[in-house]
N, C-alpha and C. Protein backbone atom coordinates (compact mmCIF):
# COMPACT_ATOMS: atom_id res chain seq x y z
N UNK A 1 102.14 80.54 19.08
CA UNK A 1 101.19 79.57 18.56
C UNK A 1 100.38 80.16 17.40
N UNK A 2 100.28 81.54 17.27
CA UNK A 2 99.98 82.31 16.19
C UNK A 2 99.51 81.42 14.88
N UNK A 3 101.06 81.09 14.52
CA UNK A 3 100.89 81.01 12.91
C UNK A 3 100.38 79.44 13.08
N UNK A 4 100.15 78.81 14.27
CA UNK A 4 99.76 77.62 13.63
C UNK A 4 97.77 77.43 14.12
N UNK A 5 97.73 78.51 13.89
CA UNK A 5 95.87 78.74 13.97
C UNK A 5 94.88 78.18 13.05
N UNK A 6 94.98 78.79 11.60
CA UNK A 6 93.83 78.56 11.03
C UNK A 6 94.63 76.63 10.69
N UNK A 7 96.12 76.45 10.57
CA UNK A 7 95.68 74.99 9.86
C UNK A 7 95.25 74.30 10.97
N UNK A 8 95.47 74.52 12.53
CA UNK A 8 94.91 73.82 13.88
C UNK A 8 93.17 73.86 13.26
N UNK A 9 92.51 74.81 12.90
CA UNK A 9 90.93 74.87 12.69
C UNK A 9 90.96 74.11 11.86
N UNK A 10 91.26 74.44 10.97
CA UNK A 10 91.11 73.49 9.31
C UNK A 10 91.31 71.89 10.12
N UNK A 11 92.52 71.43 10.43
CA UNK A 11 91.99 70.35 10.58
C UNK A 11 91.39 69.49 11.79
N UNK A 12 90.63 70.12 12.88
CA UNK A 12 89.96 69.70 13.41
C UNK A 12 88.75 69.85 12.86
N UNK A 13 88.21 70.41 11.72
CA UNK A 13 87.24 70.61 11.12
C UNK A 13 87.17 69.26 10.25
N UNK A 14 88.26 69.29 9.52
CA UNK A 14 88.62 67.77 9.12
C UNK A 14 88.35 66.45 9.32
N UNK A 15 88.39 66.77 11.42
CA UNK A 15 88.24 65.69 11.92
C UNK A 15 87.05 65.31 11.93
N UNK A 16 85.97 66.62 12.14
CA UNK A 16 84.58 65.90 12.05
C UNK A 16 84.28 66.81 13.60
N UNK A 17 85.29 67.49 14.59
CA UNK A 17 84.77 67.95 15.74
C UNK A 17 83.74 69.24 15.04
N UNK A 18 83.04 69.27 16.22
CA UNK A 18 82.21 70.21 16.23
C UNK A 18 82.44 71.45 16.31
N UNK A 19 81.56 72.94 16.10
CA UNK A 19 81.71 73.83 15.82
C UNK A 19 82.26 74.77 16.90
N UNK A 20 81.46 74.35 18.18
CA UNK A 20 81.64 74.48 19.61
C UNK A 20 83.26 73.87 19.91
N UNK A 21 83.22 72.65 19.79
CA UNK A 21 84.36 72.00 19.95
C UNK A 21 85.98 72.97 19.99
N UNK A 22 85.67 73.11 18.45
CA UNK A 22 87.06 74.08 17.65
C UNK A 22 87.21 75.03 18.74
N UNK A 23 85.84 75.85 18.84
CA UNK A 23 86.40 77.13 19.28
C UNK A 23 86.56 77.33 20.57
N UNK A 24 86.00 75.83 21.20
CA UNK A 24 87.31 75.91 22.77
C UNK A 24 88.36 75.40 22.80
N UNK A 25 88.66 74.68 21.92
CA UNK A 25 90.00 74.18 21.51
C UNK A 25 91.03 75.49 21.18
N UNK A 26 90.77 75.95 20.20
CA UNK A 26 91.63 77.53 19.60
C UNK A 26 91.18 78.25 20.66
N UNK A 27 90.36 78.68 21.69
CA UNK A 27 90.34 79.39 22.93
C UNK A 27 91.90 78.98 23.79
N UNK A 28 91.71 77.22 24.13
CA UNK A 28 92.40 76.84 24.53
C UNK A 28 93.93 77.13 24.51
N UNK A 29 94.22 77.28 23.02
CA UNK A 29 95.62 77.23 22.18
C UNK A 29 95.85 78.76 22.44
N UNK A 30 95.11 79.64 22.20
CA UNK A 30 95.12 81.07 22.91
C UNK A 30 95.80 81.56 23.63
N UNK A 31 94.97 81.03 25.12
CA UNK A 31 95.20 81.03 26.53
C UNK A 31 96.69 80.46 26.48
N UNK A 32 97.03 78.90 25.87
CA UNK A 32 98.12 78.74 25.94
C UNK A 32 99.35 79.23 25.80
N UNK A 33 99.08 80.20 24.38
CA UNK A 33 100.07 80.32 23.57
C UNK A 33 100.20 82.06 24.45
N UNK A 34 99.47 82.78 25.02
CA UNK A 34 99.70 84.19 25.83
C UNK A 34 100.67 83.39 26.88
N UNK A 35 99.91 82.03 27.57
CA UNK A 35 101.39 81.75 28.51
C UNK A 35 102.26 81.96 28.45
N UNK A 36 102.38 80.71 26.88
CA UNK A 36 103.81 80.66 26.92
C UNK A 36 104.93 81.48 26.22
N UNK A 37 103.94 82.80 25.45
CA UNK A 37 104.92 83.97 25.84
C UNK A 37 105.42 84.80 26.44
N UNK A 38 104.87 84.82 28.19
CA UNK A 38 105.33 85.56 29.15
C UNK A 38 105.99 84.57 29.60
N UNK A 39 106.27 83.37 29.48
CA UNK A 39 107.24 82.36 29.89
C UNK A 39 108.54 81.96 29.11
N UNK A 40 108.46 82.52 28.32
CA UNK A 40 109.45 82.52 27.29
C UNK A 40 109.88 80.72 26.79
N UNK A 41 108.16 80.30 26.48
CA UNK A 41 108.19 78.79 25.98
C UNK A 41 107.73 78.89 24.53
N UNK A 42 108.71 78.06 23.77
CA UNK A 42 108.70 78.10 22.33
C UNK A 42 107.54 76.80 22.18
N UNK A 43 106.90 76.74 20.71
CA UNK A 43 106.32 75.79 20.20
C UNK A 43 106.53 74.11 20.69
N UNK A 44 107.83 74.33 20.08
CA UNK A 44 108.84 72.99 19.83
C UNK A 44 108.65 72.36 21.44
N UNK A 45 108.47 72.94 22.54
CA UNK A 45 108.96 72.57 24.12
C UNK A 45 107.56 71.87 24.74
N UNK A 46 106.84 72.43 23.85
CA UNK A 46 104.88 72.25 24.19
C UNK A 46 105.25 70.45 24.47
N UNK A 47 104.34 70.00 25.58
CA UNK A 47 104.70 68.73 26.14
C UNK A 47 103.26 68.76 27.29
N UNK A 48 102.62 67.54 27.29
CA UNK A 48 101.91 67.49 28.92
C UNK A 48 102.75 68.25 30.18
N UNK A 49 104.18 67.89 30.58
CA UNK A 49 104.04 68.55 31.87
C UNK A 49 104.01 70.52 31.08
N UNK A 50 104.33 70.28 30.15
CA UNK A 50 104.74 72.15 30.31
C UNK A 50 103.05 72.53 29.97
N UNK A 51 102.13 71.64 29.52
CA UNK A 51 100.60 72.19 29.48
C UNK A 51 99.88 72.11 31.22
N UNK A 52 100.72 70.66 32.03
CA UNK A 52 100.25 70.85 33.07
C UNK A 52 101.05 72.28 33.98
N UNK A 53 102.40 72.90 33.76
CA UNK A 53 102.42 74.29 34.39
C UNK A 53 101.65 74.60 34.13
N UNK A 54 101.03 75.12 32.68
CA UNK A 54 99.99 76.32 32.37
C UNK A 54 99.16 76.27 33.05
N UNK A 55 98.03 74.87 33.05
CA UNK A 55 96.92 74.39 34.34
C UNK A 55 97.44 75.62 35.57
N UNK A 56 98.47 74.74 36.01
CA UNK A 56 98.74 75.02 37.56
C UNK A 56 98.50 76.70 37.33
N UNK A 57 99.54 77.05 36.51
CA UNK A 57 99.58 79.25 36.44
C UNK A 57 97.43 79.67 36.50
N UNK A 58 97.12 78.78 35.57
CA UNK A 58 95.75 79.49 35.80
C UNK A 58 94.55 79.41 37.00
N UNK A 59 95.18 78.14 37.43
CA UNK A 59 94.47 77.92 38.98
C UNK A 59 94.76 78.85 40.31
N UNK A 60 95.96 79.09 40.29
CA UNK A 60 96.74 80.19 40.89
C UNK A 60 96.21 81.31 41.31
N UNK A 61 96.06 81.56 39.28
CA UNK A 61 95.63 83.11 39.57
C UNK A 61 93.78 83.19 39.41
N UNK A 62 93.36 82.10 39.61
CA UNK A 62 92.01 81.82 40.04
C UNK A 62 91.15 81.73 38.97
N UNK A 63 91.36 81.25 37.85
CA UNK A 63 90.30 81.13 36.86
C UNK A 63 89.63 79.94 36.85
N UNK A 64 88.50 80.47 36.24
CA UNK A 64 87.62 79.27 37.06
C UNK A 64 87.37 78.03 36.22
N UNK A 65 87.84 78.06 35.18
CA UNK A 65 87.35 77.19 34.11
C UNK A 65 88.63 76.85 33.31
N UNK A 66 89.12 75.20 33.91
CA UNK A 66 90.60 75.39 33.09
C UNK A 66 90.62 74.20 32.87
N UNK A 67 91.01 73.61 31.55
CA UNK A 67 90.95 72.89 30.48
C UNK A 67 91.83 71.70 31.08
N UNK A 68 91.69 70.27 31.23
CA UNK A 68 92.62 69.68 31.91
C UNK A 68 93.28 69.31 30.62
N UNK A 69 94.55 68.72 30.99
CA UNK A 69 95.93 68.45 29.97
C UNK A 69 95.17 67.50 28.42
N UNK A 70 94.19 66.62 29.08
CA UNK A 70 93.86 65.74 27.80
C UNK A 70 92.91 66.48 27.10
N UNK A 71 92.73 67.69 27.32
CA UNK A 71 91.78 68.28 26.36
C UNK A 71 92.81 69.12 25.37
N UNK A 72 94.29 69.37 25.78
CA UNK A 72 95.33 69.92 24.73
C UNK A 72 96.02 68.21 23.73
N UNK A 73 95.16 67.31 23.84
CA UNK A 73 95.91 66.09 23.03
C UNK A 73 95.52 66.42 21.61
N UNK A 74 94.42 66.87 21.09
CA UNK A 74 94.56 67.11 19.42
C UNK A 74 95.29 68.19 19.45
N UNK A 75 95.95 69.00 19.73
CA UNK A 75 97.01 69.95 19.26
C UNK A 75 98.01 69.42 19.70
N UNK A 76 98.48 68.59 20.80
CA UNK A 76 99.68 67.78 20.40
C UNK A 76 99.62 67.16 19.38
N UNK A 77 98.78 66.10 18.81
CA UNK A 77 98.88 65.62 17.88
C UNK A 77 98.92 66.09 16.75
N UNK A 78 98.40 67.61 16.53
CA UNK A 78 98.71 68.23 15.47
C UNK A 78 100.01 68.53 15.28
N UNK A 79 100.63 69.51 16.32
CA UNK A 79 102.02 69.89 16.18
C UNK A 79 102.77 68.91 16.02
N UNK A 80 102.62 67.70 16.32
CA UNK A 80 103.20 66.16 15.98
C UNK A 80 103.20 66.29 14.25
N UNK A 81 102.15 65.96 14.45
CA UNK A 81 102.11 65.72 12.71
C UNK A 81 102.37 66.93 11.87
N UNK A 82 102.61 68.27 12.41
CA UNK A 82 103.34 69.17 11.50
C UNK A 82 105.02 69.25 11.78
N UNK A 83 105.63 68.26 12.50
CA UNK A 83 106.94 68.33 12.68
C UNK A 83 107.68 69.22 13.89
N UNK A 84 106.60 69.82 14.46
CA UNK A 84 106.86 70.81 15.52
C UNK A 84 107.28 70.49 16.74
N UNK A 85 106.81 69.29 17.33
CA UNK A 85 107.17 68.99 18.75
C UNK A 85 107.87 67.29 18.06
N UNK A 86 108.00 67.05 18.66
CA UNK A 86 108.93 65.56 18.28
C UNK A 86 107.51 64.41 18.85
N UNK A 87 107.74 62.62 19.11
CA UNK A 87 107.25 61.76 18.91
C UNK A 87 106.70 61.85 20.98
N UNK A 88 105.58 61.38 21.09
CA UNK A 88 105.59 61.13 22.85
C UNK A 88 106.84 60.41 23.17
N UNK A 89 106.99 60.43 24.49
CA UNK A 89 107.94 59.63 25.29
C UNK A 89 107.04 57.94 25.02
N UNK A 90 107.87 57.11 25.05
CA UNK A 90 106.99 55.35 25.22
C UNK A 90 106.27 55.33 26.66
N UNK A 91 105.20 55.14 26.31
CA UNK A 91 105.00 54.37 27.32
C UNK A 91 105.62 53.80 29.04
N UNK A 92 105.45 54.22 29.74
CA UNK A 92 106.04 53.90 31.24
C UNK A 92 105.85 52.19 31.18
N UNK A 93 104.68 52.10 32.23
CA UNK A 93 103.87 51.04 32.57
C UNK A 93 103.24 49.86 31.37
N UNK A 94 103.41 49.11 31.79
CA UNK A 94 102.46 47.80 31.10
C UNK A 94 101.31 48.12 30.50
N UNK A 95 100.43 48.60 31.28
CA UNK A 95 99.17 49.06 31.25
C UNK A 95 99.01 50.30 30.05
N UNK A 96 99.66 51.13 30.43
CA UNK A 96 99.55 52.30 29.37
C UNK A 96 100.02 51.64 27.73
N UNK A 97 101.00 50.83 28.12
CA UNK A 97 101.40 49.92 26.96
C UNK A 97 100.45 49.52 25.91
N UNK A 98 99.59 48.82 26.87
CA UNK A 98 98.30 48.11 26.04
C UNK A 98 97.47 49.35 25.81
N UNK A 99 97.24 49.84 26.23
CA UNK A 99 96.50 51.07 26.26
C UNK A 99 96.50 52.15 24.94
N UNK A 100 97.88 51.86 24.50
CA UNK A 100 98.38 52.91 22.96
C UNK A 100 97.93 51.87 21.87
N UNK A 101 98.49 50.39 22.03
CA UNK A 101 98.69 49.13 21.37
C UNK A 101 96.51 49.29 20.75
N UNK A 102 95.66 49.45 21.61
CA UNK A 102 94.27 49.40 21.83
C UNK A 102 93.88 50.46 20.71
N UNK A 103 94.44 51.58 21.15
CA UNK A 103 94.60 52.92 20.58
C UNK A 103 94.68 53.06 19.04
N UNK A 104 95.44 51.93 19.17
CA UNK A 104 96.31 52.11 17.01
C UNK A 104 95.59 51.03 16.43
N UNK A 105 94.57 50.36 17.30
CA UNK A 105 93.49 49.14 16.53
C UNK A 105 92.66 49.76 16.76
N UNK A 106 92.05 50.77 17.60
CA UNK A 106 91.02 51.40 17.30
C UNK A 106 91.27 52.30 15.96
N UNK A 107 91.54 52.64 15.73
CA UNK A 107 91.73 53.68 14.67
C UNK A 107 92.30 53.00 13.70
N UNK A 108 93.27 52.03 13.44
CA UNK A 108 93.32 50.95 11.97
C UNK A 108 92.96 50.37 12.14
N UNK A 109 92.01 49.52 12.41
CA UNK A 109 91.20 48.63 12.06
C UNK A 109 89.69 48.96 12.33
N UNK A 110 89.20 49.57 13.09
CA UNK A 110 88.08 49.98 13.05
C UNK A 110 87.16 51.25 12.98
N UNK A 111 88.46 52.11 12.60
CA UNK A 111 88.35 53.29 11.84
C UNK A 111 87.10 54.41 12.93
N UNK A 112 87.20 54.34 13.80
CA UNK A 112 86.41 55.05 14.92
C UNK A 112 86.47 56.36 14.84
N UNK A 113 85.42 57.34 15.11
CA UNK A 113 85.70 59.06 15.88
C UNK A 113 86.35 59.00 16.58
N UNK A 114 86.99 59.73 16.67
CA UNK A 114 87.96 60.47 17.86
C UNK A 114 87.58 60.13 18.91
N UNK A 115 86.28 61.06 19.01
CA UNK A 115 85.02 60.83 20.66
C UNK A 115 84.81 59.28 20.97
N UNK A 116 84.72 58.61 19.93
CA UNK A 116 84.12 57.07 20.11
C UNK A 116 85.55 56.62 20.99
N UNK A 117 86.64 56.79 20.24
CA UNK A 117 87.63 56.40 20.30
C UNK A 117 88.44 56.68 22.17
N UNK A 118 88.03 58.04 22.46
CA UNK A 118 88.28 58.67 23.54
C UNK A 118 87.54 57.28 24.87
N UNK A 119 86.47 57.96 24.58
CA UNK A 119 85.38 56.86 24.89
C UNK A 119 85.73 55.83 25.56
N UNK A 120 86.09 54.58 24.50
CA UNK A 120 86.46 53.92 24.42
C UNK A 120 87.81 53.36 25.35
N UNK A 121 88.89 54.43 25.25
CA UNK A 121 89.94 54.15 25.92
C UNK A 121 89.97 54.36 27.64
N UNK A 122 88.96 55.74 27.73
CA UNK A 122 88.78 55.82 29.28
C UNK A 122 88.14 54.53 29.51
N UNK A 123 87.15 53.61 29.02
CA UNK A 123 86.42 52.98 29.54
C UNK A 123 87.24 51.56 29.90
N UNK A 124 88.25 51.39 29.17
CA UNK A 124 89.22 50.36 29.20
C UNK A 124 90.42 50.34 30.05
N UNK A 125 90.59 51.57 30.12
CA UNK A 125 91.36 51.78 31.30
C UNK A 125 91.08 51.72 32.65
N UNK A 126 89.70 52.24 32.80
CA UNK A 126 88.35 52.06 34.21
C UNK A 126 88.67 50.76 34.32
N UNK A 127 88.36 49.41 33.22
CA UNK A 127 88.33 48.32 33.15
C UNK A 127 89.55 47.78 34.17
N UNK A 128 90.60 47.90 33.12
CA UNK A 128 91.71 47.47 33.27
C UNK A 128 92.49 47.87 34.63
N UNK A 129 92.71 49.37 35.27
CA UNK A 129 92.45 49.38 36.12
C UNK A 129 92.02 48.92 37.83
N UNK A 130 90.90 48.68 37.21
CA UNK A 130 89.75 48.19 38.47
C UNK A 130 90.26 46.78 38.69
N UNK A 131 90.33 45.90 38.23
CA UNK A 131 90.78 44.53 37.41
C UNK A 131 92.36 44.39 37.87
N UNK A 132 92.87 44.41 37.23
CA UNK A 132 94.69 44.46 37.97
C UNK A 132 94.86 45.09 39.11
N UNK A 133 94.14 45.74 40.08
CA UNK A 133 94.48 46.27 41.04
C UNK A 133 93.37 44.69 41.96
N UNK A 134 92.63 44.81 41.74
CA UNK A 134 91.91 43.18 41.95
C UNK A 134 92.79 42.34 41.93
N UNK A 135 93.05 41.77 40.91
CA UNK A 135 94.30 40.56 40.97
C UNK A 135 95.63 41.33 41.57
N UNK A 136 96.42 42.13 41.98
CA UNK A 136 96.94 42.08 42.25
C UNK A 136 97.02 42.20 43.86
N UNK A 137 95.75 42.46 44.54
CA UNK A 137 95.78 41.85 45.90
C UNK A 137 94.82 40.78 45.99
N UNK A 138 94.63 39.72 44.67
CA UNK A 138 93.93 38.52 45.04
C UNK A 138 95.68 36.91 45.14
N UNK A 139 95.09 36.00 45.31
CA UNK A 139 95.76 35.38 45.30
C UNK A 139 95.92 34.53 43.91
N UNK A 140 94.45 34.56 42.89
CA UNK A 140 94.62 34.26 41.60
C UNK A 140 95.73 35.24 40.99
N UNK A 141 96.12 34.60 39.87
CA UNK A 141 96.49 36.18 38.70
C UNK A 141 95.86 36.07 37.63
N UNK A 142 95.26 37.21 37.49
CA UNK A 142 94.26 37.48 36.29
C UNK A 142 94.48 37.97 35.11
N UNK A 143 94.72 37.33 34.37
CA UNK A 143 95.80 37.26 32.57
C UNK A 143 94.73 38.43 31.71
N UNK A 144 93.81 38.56 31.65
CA UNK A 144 93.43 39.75 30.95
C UNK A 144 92.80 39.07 29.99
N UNK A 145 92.60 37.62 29.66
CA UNK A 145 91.88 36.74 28.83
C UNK A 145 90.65 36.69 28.18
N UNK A 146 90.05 36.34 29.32
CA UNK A 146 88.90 36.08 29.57
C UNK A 146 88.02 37.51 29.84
N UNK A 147 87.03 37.13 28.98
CA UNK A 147 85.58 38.17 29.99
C UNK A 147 84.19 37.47 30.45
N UNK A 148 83.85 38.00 31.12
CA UNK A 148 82.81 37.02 32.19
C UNK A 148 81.34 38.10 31.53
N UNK A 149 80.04 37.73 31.92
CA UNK A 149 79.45 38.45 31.81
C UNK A 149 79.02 39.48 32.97
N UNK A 150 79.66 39.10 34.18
CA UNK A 150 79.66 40.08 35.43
C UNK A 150 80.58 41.02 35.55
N UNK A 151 81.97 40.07 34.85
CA UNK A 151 82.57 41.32 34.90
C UNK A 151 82.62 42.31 33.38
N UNK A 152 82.17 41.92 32.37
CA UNK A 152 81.44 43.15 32.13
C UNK A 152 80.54 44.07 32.58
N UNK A 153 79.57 43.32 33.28
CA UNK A 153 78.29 44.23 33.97
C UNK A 153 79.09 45.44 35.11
N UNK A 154 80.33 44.93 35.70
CA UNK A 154 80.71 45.49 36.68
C UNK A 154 81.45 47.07 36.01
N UNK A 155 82.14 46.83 34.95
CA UNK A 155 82.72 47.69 34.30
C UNK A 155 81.66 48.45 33.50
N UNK A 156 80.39 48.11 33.77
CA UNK A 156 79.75 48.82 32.50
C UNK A 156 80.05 49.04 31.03
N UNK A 157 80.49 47.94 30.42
CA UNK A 157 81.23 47.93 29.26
C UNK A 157 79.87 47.75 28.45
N UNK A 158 80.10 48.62 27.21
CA UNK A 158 78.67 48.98 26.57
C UNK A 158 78.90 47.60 25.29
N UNK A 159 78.03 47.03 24.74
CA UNK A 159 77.49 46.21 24.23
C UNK A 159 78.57 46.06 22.85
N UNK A 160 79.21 47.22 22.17
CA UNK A 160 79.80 47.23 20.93
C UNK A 160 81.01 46.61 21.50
N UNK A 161 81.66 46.80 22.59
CA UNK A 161 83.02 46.50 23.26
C UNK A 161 83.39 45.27 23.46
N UNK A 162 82.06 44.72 24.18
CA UNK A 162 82.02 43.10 24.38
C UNK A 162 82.23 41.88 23.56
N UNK A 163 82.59 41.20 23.79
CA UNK A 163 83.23 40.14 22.84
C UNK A 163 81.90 39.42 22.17
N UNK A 164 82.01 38.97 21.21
CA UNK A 164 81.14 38.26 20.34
C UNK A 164 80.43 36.84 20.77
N UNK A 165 81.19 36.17 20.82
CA UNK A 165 80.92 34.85 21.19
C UNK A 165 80.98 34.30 22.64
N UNK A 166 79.60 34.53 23.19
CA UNK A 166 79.88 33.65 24.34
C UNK A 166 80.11 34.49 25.68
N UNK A 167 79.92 33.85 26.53
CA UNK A 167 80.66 34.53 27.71
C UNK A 167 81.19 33.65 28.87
N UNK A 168 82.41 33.27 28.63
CA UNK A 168 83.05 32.21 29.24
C UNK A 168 83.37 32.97 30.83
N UNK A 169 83.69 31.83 31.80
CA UNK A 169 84.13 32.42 32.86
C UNK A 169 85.80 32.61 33.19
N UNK A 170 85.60 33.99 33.55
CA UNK A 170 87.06 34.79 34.03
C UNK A 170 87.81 33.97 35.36
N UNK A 171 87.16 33.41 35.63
CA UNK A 171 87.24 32.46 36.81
C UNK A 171 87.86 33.24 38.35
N UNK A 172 87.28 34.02 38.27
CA UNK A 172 87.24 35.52 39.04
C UNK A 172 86.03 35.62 39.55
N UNK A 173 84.98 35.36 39.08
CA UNK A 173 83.53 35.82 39.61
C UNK A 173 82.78 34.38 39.93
């Protein structure tokens, strides 16, 4: 992981993360990259499950402070965008579906931070989530339409998220 250091800094610096940020991130890439040379794992192979082995190797051997998999997503996405690891797998589920689809309108069209953006997606997923697992042991089915103003309140969905006009009923609450 060596040679891909200072442009990993440079452009999370780019991004606007913080100073702190970087340097647990490149801590991170570190730790990683000593793995995955006693494992004999190349750049190109770097993937969630082969970041979740690393997890697992450092829990093991008892360290106490270990980075979960979504905190290695801007260096996937870097090595992405330097040609190094290839494109994610699609999407499994429905849900995760909408979830990327959310992802690529947050960021073209409303041009968000990263953090906002992060934010944002856990909170929709909490949503979404909570919600389809609801309809799917209610006897309604709940189309994803509508928002109520309870069931915003229930999700804690912060004020920028919420729809503009109105608050019609989900016919759920």
């Amino acid at each position: 992981m060596g040679p891909f250091v200072s442009d990993f800094r440079t452009s999370l610096s780019e991004q606007g993360y913080s100073v702190l940020a970087v340097g647990n991130m490149l801590t991170d890439m570190g730790a990683s990259g000593r793995w995955m040379q006693e494992h004999d794992v190349q750049p190109d192979q770097l993937s969630p499950a082969v970041i979740a082995d690393f997890r697992s190797d450092c829990v093991a051997a008892g360290r106490r402070k270990v980075s979960s998999v979504k905190c290695f997503a801007a260096l996937l996405r870097f090595l992405r965008g330097e040609g190094v690891i290839g494109d994610p797998p699609a999407p499994e589920s429905a849900l995760e579906r909408l979830l990327v689809g959310y992802r690529g309108w947050l960021v073209t069209e409303r041009s968000l931070a990263e953090m906002t953006i992060i934010r944002y997606e856990n909170l929709a997923r909490r949503f979404l989530q909570q919600h389809l697992t609801e309809a799917a042991s209610s006897s309604k089915r709940w189309t994803g339409r509508r928002w109520c103003r309870s069931c915003c309140a229930s999700a804690n969905v912060s004020a920028s998220a919420r729809p503009r006009a109105g608050w019609p009923s989900c016919g759920r609450c």
